[in-house]
Protein backbone atom coordinates (compact mmCIF):
# COMPACT_ATOMS: atom_id res chain seq x y z
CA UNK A 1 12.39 34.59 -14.51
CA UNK A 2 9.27 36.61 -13.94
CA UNK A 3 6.60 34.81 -13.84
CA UNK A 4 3.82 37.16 -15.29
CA UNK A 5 5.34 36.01 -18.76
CA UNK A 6 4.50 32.38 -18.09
CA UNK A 7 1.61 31.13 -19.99
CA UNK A 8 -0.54 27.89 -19.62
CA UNK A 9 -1.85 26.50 -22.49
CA UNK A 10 -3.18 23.25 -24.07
CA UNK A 11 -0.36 21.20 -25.29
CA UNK A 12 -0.47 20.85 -29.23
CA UNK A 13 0.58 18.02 -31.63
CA UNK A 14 3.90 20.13 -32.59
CA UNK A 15 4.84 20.03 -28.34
CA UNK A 16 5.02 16.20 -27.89
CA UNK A 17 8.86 16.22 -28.82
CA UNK A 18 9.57 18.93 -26.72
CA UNK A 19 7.18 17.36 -23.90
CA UNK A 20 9.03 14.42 -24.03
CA UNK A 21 12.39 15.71 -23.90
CA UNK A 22 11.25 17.51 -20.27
CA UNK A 23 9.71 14.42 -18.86
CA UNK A 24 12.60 12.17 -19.74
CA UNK A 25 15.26 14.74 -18.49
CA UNK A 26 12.58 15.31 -15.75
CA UNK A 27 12.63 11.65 -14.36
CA UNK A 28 16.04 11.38 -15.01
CA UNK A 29 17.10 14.50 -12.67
CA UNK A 30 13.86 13.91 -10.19
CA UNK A 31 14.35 10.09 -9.91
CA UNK A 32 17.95 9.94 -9.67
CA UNK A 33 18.61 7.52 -6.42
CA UNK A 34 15.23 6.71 -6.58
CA UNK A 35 15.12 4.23 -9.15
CA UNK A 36 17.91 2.28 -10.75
CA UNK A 37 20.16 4.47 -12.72
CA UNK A 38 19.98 1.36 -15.52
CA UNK A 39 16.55 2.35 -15.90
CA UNK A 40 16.60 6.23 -16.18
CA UNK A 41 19.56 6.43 -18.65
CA UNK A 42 17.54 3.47 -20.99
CA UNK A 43 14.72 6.26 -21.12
CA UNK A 44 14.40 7.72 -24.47
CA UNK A 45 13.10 10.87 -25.29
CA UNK A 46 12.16 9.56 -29.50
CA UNK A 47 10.32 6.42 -28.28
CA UNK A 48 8.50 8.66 -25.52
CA UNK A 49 7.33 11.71 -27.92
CA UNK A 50 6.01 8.67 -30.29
CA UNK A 51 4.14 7.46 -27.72
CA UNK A 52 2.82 10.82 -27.01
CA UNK A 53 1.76 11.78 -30.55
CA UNK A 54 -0.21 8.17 -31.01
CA UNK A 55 -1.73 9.27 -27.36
CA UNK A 56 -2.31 12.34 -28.43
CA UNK A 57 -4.24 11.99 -31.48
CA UNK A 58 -6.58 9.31 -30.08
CA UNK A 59 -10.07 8.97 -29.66
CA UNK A 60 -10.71 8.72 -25.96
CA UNK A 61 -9.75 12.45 -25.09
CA UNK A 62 -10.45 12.40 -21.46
CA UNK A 63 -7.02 13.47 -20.67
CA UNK A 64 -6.04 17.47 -21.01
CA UNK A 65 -2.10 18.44 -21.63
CA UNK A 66 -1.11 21.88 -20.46
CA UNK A 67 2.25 23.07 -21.36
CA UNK A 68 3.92 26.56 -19.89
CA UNK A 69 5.73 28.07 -22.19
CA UNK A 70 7.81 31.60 -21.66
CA UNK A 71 8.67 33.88 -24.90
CA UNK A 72 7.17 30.94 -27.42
CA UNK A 73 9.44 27.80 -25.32
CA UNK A 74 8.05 25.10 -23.67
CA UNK A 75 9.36 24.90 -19.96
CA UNK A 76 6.87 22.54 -18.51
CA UNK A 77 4.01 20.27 -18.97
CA UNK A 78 0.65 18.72 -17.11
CA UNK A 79 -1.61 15.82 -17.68
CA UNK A 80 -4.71 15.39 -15.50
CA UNK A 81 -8.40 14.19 -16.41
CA UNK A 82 -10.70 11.84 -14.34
CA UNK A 83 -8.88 9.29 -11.70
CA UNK A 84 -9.03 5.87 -12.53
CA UNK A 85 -9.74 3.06 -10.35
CA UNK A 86 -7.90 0.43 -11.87
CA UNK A 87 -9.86 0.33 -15.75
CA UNK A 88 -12.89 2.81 -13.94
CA UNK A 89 -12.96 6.67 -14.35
CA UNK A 90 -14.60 7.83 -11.74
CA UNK A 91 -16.00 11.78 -11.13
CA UNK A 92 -12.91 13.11 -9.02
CA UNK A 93 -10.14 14.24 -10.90
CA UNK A 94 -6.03 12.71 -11.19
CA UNK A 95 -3.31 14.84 -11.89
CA UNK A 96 -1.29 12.16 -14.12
CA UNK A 97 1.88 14.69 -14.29
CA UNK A 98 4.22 17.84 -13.50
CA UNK A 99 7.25 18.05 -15.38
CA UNK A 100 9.24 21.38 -15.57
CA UNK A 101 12.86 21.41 -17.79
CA UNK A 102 15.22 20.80 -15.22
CA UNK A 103 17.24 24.22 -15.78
CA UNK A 104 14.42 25.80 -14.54
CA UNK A 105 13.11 24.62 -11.35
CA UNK A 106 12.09 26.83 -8.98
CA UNK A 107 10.88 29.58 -10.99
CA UNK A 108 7.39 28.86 -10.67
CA UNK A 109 5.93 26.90 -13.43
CA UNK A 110 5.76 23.98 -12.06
CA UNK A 111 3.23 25.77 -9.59
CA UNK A 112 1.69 27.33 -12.15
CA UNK A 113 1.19 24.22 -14.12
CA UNK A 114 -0.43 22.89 -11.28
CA UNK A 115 -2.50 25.94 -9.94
CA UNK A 116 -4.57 25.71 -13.21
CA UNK A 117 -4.89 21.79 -13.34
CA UNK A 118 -6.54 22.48 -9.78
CA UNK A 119 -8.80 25.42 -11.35
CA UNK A 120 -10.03 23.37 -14.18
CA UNK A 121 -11.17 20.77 -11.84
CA UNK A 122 -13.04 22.88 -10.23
CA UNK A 123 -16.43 21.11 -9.50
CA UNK A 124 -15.00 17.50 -9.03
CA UNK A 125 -15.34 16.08 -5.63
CA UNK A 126 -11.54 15.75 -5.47
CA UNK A 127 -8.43 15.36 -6.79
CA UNK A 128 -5.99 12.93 -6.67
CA UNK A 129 -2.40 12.16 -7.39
CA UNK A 130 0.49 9.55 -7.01
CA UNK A 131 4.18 10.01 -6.08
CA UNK A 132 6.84 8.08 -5.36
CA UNK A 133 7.25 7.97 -1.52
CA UNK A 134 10.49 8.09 -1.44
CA UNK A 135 10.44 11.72 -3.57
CA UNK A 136 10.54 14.02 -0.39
CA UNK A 137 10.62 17.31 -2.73
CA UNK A 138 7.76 16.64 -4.54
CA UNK A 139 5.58 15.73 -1.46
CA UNK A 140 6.38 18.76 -0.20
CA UNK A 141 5.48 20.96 -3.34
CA UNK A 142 2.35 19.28 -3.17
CA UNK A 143 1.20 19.79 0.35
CA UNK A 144 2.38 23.19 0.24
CA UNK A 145 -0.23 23.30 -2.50
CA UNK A 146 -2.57 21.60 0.03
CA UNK A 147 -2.69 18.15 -1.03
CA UNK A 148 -2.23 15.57 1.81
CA UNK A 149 -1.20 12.15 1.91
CA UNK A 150 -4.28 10.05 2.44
CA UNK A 151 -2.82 6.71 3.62
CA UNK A 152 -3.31 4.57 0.36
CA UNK A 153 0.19 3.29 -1.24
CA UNK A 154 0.87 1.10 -4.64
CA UNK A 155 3.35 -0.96 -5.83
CA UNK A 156 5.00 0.48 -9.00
CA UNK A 157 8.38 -1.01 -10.28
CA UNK A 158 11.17 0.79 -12.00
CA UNK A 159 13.66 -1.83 -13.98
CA UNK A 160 12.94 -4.37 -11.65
CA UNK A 161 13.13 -2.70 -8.37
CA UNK A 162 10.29 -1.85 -6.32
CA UNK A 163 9.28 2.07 -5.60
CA UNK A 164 6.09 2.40 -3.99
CA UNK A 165 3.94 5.33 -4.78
CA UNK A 166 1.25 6.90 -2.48
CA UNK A 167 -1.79 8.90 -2.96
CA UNK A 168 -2.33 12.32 -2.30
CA UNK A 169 -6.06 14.26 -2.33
CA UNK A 170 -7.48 17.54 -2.29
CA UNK A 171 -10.24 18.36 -0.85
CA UNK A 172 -12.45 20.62 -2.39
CA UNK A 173 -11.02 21.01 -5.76
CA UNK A 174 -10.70 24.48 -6.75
């Protein structure tokens, strides 16, 4: 894939099906071992692009959807806006999400995706994320993107079975 042809965008109403389908078939591949596989096959992608469109069309708007997209198809999507400290937003910045279609990891969008979530953060003390601890790829794509692990970790449950997610931060953003 060359990766000049990769294009970030915001993510538009007519994207949440396609969204959906690479987050469910994202957690799915990603998770797999992680969390029960009860859990990850119940996923649906119909009840998750619902969800999306109702999100998507609401009134709060603090959080911004990228999708990549090569020759007019969606590959990959982001969600990121301010963190939140339990029901707080506070003034650094969360990436909420990274999802690239599973047939094509490794090609760079998934960097891409989150190269310009960083840039468009730019001016916010930091930014955070959460990952499941036990997801040794994706810590690594994000400290070789120079986010480290800063200690804090929180509970998170997946169809009854704890997976613990910790916190990485980087410092400046941008």
């Amino acid at each position: 894939m060359d990766r000049s042809t990769i294009r970030i965008r915001p993510m538009a109403l007519t994207d949440c099906e396609r969204v959906s389908e690479i987050r469910i078939r994202g957690w799915q591949q990603a998770y797999r071992g992680l969390m029960p596989q009860a859990y990850l096959d119940g996923l649906s992608v119909s009840a998750d692009a619902e969800r999306r469109r109702a999100r998507f069309t609401g009134p709060d708007g603090s959080v911004t959807n990228l999708v990549a997209e090569q020759d007019g198809t969606v590959l990959g999507w982001a969600a990121y806006g301010p963190y939140r400290d339990g029901d707080v937003l506070t003034d650094d910045a969360e990436l909420y999400a990274v999802y690239v279609d599973p047939a094509h990891l490794g090609c760079g969008i998934g960097r891409a995706l989150l190269t310009a979530s960083v840039e468009r953060c730019a001016g916010r003390p930091r930014m955070l994320l959460w990952v499941l601890r036990e997801n040794a790829s994706a810590r690594r794509f994000y400290e070789r993107a120079g986010f480290r692990f800063d200690g804090a970790e929180e509970p998170f449950e997946a169809g009854g079975v704890p997976v613990p997610e910790v916190r990485y931060v980087k410092t400046p953003v941008g």
